[in-house]
N, C-alpha and C. Protein backbone atom coordinates (compact mmCIF):
# COMPACT_ATOMS: atom_id res chain seq x y z
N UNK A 1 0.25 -10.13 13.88
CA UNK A 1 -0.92 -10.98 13.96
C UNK A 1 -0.63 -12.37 13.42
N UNK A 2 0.52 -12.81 13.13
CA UNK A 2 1.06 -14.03 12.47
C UNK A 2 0.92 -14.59 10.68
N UNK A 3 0.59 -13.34 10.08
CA UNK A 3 0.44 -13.20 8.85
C UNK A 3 1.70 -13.10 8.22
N UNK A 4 1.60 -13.88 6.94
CA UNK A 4 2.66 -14.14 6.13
C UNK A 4 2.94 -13.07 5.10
N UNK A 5 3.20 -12.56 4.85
CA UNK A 5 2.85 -11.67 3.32
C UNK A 5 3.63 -12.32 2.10
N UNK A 6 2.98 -12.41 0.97
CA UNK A 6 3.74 -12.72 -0.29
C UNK A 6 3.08 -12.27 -1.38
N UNK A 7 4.22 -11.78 -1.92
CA UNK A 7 3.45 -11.28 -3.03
C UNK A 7 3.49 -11.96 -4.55
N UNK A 8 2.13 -11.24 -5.65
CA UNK A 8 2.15 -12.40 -6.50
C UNK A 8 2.24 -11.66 -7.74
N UNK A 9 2.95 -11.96 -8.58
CA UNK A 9 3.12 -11.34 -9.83
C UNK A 9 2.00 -10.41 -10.33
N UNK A 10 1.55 -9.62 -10.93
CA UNK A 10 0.47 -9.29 -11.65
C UNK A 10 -0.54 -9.96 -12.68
N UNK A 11 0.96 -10.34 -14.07
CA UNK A 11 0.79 -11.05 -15.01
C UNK A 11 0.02 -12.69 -14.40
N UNK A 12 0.01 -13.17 -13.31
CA UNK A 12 -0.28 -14.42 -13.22
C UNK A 12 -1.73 -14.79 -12.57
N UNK A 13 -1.88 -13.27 -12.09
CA UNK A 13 -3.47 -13.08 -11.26
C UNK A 13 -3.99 -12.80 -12.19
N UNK A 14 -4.18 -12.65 -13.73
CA UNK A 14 -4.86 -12.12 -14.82
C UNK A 14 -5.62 -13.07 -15.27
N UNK A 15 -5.29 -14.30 -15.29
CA UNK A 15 -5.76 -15.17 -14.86
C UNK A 15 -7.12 -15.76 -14.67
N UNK A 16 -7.17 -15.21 -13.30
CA UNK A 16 -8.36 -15.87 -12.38
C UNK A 16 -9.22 -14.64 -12.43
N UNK A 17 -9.05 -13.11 -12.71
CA UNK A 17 -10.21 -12.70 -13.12
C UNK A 17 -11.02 -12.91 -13.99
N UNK A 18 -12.18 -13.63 -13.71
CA UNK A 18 -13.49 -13.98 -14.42
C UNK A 18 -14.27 -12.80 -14.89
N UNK A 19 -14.32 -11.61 -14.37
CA UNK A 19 -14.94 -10.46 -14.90
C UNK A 19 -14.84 -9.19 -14.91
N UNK A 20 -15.36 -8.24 -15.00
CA UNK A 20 -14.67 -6.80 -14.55
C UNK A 20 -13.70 -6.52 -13.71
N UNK A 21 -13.11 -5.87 -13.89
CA UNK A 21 -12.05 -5.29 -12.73
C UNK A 21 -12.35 -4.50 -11.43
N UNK A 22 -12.87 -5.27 -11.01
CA UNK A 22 -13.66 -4.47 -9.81
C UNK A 22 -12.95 -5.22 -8.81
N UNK A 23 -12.78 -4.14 -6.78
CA UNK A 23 -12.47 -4.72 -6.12
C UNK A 23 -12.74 -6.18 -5.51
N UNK A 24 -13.91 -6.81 -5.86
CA UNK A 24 -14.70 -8.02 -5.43
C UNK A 24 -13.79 -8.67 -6.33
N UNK A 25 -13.91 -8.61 -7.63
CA UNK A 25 -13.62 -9.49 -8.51
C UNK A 25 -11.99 -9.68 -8.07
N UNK A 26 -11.27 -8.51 -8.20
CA UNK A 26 -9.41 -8.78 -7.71
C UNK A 26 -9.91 -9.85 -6.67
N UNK A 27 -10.36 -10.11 -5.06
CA UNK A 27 -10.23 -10.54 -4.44
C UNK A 27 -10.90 -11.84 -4.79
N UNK A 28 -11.74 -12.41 -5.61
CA UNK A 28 -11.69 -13.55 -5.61
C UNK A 28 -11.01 -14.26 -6.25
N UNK A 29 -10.46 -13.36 -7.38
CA UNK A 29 -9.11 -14.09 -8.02
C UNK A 29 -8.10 -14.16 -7.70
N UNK A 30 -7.90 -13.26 -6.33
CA UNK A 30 -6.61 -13.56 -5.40
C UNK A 30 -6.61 -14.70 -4.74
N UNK A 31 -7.94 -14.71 -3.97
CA UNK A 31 -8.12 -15.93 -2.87
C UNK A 31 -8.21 -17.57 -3.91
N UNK A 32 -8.84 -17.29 -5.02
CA UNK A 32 -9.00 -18.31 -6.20
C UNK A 32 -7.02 -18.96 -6.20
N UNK A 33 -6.01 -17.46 -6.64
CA UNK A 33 -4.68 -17.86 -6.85
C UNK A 33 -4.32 -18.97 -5.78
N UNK A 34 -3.95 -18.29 -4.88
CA UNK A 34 -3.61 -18.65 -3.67
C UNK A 34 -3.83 -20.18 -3.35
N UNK A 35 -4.93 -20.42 -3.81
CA UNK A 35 -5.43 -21.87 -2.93
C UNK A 35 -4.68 -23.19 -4.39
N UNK A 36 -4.00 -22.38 -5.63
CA UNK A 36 -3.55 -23.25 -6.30
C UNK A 36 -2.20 -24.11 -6.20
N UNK A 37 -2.01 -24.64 -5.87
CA UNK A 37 -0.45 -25.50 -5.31
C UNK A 37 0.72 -24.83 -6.56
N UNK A 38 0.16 -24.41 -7.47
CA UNK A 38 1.66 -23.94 -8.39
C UNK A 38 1.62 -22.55 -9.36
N UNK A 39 1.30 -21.95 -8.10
CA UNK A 39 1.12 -20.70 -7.74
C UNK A 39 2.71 -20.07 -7.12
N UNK A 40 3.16 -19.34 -7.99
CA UNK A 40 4.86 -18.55 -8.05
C UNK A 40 4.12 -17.55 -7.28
N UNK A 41 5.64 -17.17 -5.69
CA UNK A 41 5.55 -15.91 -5.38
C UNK A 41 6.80 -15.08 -5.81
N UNK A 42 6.45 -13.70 -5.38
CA UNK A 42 7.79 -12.95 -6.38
C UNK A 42 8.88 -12.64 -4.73
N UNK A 43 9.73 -12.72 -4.66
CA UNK A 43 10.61 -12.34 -3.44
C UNK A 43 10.62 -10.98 -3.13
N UNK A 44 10.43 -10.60 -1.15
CA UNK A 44 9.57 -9.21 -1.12
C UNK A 44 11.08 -8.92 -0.55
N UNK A 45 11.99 -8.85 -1.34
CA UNK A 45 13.87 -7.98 -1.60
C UNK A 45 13.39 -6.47 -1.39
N UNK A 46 12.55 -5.88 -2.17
CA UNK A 46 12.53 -4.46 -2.47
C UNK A 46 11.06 -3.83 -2.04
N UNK A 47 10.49 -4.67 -1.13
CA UNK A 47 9.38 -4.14 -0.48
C UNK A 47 9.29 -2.46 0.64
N UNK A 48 10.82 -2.94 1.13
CA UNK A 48 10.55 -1.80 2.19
C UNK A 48 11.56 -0.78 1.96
N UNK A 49 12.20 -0.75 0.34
CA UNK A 49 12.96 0.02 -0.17
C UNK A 49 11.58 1.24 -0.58
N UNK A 50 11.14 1.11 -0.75
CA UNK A 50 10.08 1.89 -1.84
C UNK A 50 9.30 2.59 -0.29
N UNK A 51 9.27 2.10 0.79
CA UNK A 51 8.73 3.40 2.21
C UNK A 51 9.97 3.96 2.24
N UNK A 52 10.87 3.74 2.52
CA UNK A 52 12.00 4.38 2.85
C UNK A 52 12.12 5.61 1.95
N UNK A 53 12.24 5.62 0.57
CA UNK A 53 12.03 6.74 -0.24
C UNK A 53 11.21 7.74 -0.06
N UNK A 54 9.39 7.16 0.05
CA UNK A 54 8.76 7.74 0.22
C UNK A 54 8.54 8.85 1.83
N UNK A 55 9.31 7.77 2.80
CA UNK A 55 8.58 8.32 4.55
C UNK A 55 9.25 9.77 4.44
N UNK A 56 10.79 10.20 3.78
CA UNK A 56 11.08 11.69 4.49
C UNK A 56 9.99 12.63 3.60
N UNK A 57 9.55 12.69 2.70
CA UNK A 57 8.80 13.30 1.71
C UNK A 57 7.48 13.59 2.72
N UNK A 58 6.97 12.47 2.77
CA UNK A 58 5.87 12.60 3.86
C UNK A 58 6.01 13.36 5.45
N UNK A 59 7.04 12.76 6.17
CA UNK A 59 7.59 13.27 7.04
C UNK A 59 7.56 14.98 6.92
N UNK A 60 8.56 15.49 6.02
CA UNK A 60 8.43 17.03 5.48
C UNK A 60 7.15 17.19 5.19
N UNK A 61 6.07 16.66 4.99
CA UNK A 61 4.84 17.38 4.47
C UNK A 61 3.66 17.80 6.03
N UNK A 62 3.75 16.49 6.83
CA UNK A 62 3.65 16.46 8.28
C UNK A 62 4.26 17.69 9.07
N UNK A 63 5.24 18.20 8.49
CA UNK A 63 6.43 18.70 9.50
C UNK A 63 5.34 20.33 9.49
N UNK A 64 5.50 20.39 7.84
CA UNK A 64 4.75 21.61 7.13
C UNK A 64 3.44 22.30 7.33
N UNK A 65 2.77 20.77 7.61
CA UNK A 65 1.24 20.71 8.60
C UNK A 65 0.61 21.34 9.32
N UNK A 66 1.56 20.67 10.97
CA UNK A 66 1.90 20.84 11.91
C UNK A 66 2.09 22.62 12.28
N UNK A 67 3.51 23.15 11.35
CA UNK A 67 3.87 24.24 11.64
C UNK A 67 2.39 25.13 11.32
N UNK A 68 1.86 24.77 10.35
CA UNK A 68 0.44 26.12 9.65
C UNK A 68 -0.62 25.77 10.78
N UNK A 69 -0.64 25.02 11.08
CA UNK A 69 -1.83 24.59 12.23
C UNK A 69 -0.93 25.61 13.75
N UNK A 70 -0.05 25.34 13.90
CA UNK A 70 0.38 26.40 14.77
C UNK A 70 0.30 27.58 14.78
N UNK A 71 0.59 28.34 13.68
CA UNK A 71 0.94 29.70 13.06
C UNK A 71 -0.63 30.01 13.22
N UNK A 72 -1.59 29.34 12.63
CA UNK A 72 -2.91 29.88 12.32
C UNK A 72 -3.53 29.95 13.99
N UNK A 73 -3.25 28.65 14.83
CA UNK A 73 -3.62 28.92 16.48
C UNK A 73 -2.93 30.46 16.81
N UNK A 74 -1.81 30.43 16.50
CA UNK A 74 -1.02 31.19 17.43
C UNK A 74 -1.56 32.88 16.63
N UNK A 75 -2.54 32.80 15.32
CA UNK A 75 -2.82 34.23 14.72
C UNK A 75 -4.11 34.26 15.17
N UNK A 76 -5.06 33.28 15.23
CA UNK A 76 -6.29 33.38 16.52
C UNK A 76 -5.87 34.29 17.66
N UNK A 77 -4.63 33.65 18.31
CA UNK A 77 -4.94 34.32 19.50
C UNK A 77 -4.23 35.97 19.58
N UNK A 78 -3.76 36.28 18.59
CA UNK A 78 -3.07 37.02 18.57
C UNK A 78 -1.51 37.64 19.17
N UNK A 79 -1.12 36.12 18.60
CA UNK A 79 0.24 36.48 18.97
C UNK A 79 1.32 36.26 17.76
């Protein structure tokens, strides 16, 4: 969709929350960050290290799913 992604420290969005920690509040202190000219992003190096770990885990749990959803059709019908 032509979206940039960057990501922003934690420690530096702490910041611009003005009040509770609520989802509203993160997002206006995100959109608040963002629009500041000296505003640090962190380099996204190790972004798509951390799916990679996670996808076979998931993958095997899908796999596991799949098979009991079969087994249980296939003990409906009696086979």
């Amino acid at each position: 969709m032509g979206h940039t992604v960057r990501l922003m420290p934690a420690v530096y969005m702490k910041a611009y929350v003005k009040r509770n920690k609520t989802d509203t509040a993160d997002a206006e202190a995100i959109c608040e960050a963002v629009t500041r000219p000296t505003m640090r992003f962190v380099a996204a190096t190790g972004v798509g290290s951390s799916h990679r770990i996670e996808s076979p885990r998931l993958a095997n749990e899908e796999r596991i799913q799949s098979i009991d959803a079969l087994r249980g059709h296939m003990a409906e019908l009696g086979l």
